[in-house]
PDB file of N, CA and C in Angstrom:
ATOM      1  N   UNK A   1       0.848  -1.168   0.000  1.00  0.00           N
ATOM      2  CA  UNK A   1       0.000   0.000   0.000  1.00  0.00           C
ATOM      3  C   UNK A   1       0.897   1.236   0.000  1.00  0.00           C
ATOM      4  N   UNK A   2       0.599   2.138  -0.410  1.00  0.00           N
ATOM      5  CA  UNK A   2       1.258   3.320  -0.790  1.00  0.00           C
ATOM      6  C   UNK A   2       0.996   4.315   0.342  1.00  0.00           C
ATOM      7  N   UNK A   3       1.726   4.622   0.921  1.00  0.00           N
ATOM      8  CA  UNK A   3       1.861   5.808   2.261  1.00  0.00           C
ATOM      9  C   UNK A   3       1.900   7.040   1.613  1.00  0.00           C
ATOM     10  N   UNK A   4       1.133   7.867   1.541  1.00  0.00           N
ATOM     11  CA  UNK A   4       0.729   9.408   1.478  1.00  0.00           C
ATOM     12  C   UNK A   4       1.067  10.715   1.960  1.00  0.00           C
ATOM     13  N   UNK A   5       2.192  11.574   1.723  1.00  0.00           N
ATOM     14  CA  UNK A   5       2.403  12.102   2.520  1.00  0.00           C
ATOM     15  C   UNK A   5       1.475  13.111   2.997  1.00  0.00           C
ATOM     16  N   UNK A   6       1.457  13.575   4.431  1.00  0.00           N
ATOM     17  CA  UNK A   6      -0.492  14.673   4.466  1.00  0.00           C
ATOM     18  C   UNK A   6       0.299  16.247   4.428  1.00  0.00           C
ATOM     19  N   UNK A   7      -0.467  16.498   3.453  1.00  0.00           N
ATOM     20  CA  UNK A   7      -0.084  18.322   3.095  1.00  0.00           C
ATOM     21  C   UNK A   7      -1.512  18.628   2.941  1.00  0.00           C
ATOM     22  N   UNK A   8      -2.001  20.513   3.204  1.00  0.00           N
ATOM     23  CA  UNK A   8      -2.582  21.065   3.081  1.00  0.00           C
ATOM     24  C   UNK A   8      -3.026  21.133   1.771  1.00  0.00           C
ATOM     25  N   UNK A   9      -4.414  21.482   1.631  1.00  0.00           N
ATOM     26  CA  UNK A   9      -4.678  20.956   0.448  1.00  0.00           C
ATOM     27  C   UNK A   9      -5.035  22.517  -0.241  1.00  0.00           C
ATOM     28  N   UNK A  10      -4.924  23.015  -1.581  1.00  0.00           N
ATOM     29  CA  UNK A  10      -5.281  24.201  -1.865  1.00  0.00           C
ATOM     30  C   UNK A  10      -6.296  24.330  -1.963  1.00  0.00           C
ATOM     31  N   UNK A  11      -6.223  25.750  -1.310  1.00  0.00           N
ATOM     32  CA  UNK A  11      -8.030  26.309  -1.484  1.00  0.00           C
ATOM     33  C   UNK A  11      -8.152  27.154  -2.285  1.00  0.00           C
ATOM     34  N   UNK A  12      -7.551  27.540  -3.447  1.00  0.00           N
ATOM     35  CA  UNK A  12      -7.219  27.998  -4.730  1.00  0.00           C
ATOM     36  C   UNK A  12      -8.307  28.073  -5.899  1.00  0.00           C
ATOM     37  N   UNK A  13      -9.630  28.150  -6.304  1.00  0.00           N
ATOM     38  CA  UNK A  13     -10.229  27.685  -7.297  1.00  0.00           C
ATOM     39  C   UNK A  13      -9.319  27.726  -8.136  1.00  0.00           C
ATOM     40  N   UNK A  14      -9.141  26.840  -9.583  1.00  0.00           N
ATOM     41  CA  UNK A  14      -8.442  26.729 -10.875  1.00  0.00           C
ATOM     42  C   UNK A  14      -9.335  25.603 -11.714  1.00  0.00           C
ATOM     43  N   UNK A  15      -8.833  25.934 -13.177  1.00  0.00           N
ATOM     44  CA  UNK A  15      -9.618  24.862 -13.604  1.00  0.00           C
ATOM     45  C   UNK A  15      -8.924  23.440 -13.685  1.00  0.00           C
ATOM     46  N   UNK A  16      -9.664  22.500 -13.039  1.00  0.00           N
ATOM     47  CA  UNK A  16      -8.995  21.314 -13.233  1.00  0.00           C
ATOM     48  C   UNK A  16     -10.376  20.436 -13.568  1.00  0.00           C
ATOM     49  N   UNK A  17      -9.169  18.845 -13.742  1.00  0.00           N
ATOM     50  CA  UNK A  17      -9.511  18.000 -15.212  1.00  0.00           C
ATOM     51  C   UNK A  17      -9.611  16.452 -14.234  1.00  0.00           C
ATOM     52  N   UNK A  18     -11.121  15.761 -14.413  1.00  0.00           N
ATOM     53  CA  UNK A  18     -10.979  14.869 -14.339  1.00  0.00           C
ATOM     54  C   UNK A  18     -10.727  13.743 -15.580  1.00  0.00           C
ATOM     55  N   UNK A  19     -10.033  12.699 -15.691  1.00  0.00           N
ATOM     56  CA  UNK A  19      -9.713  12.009 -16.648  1.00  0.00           C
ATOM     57  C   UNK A  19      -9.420  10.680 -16.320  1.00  0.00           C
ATOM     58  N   UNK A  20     -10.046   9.813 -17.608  1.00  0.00           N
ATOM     59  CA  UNK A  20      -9.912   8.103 -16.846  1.00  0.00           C
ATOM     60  C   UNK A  20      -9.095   7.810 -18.269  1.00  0.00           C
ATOM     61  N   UNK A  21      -7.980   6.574 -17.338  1.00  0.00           N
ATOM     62  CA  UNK A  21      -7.134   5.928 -18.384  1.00  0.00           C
ATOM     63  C   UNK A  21      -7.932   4.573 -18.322  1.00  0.00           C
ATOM     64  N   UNK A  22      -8.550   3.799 -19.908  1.00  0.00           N
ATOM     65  CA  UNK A  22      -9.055   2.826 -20.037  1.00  0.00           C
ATOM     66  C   UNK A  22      -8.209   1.682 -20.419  1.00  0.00           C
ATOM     67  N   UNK A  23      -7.677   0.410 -19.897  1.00  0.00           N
ATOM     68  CA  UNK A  23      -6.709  -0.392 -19.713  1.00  0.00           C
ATOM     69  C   UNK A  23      -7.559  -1.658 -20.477  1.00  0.00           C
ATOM     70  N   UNK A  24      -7.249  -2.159 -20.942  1.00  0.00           N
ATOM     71  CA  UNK A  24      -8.057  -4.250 -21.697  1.00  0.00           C
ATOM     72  C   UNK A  24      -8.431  -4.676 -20.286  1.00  0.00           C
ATOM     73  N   UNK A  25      -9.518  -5.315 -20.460  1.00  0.00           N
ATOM     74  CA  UNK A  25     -10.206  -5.990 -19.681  1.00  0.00           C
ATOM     75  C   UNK A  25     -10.713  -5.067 -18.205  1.00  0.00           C
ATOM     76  N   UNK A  26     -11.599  -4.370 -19.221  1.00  0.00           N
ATOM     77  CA  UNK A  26     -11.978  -3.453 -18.471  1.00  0.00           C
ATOM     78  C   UNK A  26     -11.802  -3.005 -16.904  1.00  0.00           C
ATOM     79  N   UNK A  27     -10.414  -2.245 -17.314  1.00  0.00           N
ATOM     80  CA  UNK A  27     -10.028  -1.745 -16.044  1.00  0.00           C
ATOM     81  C   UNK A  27      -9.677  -0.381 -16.423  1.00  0.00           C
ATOM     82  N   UNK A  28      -9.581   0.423 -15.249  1.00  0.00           N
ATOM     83  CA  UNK A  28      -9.656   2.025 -15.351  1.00  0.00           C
ATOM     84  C   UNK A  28      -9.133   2.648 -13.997  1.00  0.00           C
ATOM     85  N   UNK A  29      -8.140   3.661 -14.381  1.00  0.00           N
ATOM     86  CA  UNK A  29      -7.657   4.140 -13.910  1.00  0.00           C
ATOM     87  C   UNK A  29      -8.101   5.937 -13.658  1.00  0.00           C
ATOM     88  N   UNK A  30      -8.533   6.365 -12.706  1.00  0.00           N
ATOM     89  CA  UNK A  30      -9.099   7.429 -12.741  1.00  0.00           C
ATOM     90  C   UNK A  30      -8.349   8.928 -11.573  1.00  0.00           C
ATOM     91  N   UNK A  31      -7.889   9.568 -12.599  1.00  0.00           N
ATOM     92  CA  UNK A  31      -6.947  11.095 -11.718  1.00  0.00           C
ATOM     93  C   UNK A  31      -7.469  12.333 -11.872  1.00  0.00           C
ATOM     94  N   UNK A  32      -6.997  13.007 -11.138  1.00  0.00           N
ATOM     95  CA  UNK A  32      -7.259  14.274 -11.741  1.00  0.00           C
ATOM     96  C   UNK A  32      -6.116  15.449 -11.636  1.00  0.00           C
ATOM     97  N   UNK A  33      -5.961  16.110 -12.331  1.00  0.00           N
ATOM     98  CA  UNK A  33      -4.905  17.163 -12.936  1.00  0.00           C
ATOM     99  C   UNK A  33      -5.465  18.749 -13.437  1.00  0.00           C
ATOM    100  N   UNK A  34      -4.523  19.431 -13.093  1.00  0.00           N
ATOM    101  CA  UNK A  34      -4.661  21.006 -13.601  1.00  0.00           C
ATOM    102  C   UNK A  34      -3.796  20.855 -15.132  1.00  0.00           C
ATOM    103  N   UNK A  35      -3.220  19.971 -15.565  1.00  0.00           N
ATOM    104  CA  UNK A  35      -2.519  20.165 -17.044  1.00  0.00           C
ATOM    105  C   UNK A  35      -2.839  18.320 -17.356  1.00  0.00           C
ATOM    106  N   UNK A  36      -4.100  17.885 -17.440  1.00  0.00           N
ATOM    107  CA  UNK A  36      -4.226  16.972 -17.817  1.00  0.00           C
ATOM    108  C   UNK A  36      -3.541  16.468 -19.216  1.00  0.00           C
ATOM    109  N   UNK A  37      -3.364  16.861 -20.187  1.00  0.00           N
ATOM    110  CA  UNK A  37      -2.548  16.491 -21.385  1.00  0.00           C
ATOM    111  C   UNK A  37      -0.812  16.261 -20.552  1.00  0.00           C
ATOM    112  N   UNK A  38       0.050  16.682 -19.924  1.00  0.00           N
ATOM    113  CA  UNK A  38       0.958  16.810 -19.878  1.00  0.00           C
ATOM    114  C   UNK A  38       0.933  15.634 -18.453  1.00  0.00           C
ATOM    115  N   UNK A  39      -0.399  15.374 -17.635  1.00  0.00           N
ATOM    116  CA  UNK A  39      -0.333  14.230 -16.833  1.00  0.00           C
ATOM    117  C   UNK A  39      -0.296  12.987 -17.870  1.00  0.00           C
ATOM    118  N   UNK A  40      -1.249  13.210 -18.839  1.00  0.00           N
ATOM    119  CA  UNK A  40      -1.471  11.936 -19.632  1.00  0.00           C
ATOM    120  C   UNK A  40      -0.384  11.383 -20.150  1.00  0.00           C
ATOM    121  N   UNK A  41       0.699  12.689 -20.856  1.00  0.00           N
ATOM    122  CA  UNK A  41       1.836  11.701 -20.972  1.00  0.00           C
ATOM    123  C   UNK A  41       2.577  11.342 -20.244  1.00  0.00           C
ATOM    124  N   UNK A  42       2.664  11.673 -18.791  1.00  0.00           N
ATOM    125  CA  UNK A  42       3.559  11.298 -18.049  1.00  0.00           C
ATOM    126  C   UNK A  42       3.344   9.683 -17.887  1.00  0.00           C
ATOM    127  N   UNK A  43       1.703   9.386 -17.969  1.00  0.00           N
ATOM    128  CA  UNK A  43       1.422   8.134 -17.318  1.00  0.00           C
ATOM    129  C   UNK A  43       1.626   7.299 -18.472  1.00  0.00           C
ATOM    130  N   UNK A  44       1.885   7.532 -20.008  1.00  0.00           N
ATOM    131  CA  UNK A  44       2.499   6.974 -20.925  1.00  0.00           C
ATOM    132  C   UNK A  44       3.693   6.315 -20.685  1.00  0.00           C
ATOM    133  N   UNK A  45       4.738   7.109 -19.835  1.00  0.00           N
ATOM    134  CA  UNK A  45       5.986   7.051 -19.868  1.00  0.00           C
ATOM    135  C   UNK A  45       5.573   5.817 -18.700  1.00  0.00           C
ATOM    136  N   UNK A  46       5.016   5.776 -17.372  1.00  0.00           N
ATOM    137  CA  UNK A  46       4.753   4.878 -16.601  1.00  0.00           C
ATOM    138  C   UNK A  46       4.381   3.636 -16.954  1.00  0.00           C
ATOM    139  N   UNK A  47       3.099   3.340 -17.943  1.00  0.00           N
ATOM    140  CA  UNK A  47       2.438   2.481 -17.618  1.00  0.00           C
ATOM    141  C   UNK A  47       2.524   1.450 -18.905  1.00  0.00           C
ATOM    142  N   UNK A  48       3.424   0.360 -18.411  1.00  0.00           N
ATOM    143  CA  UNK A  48       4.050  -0.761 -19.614  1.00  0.00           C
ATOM    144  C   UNK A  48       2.902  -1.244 -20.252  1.00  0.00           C
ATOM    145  N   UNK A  49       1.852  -0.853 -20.585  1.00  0.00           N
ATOM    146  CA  UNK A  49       0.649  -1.481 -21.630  1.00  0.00           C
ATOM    147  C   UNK A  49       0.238  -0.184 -22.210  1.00  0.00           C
ATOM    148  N   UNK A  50      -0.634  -0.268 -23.256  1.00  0.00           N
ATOM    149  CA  UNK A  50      -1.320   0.569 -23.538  1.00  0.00           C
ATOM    150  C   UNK A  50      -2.431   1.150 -22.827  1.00  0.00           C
ATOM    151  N   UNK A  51      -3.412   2.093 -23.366  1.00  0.00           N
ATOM    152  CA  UNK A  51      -4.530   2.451 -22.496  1.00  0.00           C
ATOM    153  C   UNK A  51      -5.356   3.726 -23.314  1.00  0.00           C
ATOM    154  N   UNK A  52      -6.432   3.896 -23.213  1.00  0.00           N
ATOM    155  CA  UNK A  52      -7.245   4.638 -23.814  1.00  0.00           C
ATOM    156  C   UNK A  52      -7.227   5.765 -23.216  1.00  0.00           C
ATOM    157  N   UNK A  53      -6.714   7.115 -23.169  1.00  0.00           N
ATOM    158  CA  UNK A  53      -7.462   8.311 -22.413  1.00  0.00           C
ATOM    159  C   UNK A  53      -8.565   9.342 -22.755  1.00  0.00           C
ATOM    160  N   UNK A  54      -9.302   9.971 -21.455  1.00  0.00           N
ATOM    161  CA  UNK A  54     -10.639  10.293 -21.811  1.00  0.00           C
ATOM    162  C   UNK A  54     -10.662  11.769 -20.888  1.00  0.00           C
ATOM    163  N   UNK A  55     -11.050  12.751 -20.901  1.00  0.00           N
ATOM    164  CA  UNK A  55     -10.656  13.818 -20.415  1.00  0.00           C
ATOM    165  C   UNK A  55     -12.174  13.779 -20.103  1.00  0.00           C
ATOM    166  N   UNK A  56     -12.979  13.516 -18.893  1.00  0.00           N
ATOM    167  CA  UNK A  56     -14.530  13.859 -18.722  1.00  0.00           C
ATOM    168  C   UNK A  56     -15.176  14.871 -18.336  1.00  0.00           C
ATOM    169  N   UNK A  57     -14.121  15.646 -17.439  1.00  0.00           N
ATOM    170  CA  UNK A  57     -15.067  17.152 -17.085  1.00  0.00           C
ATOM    171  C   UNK A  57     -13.864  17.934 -16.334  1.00  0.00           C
ATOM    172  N   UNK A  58     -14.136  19.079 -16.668  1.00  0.00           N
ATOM    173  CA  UNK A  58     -13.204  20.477 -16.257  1.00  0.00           C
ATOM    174  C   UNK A  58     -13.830  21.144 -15.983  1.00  0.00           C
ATOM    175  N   UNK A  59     -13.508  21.891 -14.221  1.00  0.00           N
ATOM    176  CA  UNK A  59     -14.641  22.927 -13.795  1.00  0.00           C
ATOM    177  C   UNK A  59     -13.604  23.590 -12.813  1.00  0.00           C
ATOM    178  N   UNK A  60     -13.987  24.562 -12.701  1.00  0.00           N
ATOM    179  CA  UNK A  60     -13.049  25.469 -11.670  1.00  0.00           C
ATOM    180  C   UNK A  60     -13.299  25.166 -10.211  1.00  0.00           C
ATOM    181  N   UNK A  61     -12.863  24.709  -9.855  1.00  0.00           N
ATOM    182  CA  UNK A  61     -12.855  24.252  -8.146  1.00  0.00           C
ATOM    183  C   UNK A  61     -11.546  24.160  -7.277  1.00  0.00           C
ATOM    184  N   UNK A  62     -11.754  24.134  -5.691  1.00  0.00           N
ATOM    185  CA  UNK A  62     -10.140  23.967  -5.304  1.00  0.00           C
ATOM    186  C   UNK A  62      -9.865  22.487  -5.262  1.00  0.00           C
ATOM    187  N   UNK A  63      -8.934  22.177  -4.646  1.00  0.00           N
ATOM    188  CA  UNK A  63      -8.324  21.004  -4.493  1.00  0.00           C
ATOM    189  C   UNK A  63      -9.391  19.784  -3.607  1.00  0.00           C
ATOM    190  N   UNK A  64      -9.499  20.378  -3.058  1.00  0.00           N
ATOM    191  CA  UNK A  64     -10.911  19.092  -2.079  1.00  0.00           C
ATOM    192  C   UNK A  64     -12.231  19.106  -3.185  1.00  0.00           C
ATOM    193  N   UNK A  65     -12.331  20.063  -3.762  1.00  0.00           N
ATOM    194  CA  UNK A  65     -13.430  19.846  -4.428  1.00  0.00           C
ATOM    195  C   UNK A  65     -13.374  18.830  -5.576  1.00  0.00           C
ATOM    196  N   UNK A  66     -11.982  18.836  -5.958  1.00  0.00           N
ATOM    197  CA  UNK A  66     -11.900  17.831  -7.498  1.00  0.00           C
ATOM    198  C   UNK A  66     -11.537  16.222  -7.304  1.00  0.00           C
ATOM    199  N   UNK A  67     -11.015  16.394  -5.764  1.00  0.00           N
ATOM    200  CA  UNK A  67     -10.664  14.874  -5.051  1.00  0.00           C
ATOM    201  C   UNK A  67     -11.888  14.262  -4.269  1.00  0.00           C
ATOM    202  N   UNK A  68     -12.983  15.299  -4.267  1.00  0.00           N
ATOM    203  CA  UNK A  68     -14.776  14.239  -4.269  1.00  0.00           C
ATOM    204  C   UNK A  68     -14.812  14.078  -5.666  1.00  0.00           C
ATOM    205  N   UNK A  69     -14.613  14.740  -6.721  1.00  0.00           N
ATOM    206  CA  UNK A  69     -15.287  14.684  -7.364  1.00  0.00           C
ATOM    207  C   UNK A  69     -14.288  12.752  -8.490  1.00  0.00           C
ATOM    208  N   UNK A  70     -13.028  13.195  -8.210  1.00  0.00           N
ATOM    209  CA  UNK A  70     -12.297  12.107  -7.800  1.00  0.00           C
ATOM    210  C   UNK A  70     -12.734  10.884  -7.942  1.00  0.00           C
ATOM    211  N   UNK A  71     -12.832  10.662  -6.810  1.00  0.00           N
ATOM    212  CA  UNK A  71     -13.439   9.441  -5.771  1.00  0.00           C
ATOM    213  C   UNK A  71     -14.726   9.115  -6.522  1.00  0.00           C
ATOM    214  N   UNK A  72     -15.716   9.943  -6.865  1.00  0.00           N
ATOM    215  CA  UNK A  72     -17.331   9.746  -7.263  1.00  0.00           C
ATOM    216  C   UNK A  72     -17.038   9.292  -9.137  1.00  0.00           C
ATOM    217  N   UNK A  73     -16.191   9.226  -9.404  1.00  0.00           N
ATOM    218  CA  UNK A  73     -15.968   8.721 -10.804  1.00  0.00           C
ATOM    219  C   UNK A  73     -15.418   7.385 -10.528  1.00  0.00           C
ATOM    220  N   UNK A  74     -14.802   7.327  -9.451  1.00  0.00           N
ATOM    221  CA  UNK A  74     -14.073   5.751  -9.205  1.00  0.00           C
ATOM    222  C   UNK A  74     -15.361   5.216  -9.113  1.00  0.00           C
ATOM    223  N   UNK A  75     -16.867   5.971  -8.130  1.00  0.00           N
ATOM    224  CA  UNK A  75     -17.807   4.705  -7.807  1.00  0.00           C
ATOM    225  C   UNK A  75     -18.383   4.634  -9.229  1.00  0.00           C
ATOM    226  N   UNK A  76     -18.652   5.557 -10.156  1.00  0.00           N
ATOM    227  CA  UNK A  76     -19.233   5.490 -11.389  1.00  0.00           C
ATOM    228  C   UNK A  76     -19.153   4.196 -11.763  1.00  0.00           C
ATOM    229  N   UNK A  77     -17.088   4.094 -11.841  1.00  0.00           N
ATOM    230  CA  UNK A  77     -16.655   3.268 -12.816  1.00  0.00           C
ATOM    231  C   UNK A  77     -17.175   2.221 -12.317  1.00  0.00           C
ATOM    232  N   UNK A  78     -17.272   1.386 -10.751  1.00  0.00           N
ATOM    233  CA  UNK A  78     -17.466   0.372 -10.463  1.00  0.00           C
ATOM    234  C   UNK A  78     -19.258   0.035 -10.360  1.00  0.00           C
ATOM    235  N   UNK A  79     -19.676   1.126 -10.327  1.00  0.00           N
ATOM    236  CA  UNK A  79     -21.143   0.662 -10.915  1.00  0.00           C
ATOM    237  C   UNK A  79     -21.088   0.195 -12.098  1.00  0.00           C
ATOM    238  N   UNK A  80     -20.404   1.334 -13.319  1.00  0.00           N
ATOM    239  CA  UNK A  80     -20.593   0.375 -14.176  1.00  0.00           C
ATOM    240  C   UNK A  80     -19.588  -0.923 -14.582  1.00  0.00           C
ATOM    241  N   UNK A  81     -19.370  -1.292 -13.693  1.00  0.00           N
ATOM    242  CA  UNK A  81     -18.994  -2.725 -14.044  1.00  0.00           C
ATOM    243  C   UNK A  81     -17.174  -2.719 -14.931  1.00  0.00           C
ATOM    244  N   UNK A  82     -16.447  -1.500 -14.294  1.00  0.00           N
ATOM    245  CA  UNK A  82     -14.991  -1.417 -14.598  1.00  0.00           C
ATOM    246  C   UNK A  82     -14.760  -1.852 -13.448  1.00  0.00           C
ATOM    247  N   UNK A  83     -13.077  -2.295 -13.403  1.00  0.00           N
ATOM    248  CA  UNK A  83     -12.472  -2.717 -12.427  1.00  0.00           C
ATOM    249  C   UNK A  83     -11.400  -1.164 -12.244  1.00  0.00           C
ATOM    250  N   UNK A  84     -11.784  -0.224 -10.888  1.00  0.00           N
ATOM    251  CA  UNK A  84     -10.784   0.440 -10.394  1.00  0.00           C
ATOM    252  C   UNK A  84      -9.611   0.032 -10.394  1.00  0.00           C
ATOM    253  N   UNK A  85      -8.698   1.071 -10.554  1.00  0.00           N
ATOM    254  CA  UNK A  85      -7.232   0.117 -10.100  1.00  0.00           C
ATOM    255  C   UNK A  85      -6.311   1.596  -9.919  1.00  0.00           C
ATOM    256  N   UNK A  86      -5.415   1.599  -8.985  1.00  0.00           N
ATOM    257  CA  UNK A  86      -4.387   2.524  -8.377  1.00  0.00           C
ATOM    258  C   UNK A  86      -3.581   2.697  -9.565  1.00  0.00           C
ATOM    259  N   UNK A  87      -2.079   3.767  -9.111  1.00  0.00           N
ATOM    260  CA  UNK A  87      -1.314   4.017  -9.771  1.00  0.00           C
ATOM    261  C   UNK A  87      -0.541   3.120  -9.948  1.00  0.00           C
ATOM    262  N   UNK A  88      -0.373   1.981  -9.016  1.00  0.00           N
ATOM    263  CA  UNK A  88       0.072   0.461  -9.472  1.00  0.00           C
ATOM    264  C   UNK A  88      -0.290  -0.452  -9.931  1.00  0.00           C
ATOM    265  N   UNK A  89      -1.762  -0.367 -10.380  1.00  0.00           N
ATOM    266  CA  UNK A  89      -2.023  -1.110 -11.287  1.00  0.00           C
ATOM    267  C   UNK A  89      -2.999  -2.358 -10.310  1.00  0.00           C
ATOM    268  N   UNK A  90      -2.995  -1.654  -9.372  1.00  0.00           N
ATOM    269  CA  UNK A  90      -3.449  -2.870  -7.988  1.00  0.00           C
ATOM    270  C   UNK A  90      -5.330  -2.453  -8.333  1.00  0.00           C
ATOM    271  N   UNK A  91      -5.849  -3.232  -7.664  1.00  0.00           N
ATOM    272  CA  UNK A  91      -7.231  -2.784  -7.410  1.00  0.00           C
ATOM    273  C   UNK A  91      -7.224  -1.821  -6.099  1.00  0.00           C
ATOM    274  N   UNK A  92      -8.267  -0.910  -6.643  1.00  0.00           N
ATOM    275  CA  UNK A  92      -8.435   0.222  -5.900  1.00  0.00           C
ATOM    276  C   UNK A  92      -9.210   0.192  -4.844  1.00  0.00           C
ATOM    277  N   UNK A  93      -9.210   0.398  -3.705  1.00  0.00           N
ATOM    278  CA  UNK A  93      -9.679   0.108  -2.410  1.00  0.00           C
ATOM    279  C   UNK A  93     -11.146   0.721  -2.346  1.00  0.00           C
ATOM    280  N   UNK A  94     -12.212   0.497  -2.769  1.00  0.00           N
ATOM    281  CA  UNK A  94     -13.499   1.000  -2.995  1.00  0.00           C
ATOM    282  C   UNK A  94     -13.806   1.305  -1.735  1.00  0.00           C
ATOM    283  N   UNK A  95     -13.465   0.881  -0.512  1.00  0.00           N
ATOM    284  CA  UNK A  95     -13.871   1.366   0.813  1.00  0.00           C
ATOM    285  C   UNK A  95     -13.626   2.431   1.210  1.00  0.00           C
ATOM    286  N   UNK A  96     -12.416   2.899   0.774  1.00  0.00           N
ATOM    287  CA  UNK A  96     -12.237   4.117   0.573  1.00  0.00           C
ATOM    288  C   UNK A  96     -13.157   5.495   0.300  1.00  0.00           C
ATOM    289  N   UNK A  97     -14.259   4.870   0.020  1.00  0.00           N
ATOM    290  CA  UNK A  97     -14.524   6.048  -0.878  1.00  0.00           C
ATOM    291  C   UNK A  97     -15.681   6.862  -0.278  1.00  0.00           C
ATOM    292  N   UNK A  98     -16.439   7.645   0.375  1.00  0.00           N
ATOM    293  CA  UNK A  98     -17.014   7.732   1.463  1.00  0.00           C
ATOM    294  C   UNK A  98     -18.291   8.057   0.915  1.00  0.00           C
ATOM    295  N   UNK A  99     -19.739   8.250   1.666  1.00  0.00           N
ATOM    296  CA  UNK A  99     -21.137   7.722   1.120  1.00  0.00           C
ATOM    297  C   UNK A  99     -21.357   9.098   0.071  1.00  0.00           C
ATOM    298  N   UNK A 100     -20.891  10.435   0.728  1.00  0.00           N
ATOM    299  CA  UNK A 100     -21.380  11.484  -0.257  1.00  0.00           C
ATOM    300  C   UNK A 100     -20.982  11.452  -1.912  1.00  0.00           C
ATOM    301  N   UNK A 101     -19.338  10.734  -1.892  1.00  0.00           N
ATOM    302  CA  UNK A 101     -18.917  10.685  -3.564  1.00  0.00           C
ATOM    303  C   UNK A 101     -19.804   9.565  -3.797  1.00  0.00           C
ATOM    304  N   UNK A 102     -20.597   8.880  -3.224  1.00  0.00           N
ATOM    305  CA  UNK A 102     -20.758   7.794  -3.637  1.00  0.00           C
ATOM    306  C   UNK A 102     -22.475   8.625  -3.927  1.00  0.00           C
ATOM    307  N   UNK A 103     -23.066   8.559  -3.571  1.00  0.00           N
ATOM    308  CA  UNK A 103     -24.184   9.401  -3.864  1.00  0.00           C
ATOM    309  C   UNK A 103     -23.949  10.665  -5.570  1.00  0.00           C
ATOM    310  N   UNK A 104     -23.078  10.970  -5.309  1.00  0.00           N
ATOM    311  CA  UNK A 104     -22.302  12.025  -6.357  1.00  0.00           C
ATOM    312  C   UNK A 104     -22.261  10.883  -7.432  1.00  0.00           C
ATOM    313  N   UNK A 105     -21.202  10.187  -7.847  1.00  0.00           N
ATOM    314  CA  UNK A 105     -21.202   9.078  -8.219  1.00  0.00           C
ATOM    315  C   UNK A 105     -22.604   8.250  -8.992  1.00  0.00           C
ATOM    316  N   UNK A 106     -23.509   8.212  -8.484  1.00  0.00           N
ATOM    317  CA  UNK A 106     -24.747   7.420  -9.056  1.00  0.00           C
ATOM    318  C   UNK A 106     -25.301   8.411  -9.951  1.00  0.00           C
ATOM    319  N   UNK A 107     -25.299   9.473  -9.588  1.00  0.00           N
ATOM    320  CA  UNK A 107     -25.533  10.635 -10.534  1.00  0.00           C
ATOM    321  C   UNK A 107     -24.753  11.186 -11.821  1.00  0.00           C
ATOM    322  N   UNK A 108     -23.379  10.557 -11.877  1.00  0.00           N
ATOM    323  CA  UNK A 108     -23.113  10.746 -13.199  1.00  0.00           C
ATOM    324  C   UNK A 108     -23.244   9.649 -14.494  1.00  0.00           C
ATOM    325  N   UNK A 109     -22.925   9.848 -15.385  1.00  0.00           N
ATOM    326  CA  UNK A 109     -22.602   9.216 -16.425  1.00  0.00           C
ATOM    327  C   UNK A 109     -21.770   8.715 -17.198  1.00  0.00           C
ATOM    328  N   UNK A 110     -21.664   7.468 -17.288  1.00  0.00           N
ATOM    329  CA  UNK A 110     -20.212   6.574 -17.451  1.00  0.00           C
ATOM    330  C   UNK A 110     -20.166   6.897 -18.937  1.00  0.00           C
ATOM    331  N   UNK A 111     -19.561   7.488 -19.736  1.00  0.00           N
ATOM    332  CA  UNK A 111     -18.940   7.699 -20.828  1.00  0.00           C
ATOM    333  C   UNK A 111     -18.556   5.832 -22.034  1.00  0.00           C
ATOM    334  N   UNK A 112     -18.799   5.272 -21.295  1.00  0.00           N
ATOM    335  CA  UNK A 112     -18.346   3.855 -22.112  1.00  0.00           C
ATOM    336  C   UNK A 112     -19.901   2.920 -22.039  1.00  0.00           C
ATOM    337  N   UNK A 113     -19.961   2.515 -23.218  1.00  0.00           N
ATOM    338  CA  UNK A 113     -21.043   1.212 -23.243  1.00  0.00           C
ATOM    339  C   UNK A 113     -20.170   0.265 -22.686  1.00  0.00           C
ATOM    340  N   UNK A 114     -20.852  -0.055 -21.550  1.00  0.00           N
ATOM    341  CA  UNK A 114     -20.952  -1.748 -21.134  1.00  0.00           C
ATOM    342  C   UNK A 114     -21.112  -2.528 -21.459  1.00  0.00           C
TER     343      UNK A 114
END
């Protein structure tokens, strides 16, 4: 498991980018970034398979606001029937994810036919 270091989080509005990397056998990887194109290739350089990227929504918010909004695309994905998975490629700890993104979450729209 990956240890986190805890920093203050900005309370900055800017526009930032949620975006899911789509992996074979339906798995998905889901971040979010203020220069999403320039994250996407970074995770090129990372991630030894290929993968589909999808840029789903950009809105001006601070930092806590885009890490619910985060989290509520991870429950999307696992409603619809993707397999979450971390920056290692591990499955993503869905317990994690607390009832309000998850409420948030049922309310959006998964971008991929099932």
């Amino acid at each position: 498991m990956a240890i986190m270091a805890w920093r203050r989080l900005s309370e900055e509005h800017v526009s930032r980018s949620i975006y899911l990397l789509t992996f074979e056998g339906k798995r998905v990887y889901v971040g979010q970034s203020v220069k999403p194109d320039r994250r996407i290739k970074a995770h090129r350089r990372q991630w030894p398979e290929p993968f589909t990227p999808l840029v789903v929504t950009t809105l001006v918010t601070d930092e806590l606001g885009i890490l619910d909004l985060e989290y509520a695309w991870r429950w999307r994905a696992h409603l619809s029937g993707w397999n979450v998975i971390n920056l290692e490629g591990l499955m993503f700890d869905l317990s994690l994810i607390k009832e309000s993104a998850r409420r948030q979450g049922e309310r959006l729209t998964w971008p991929f036919f099932t």
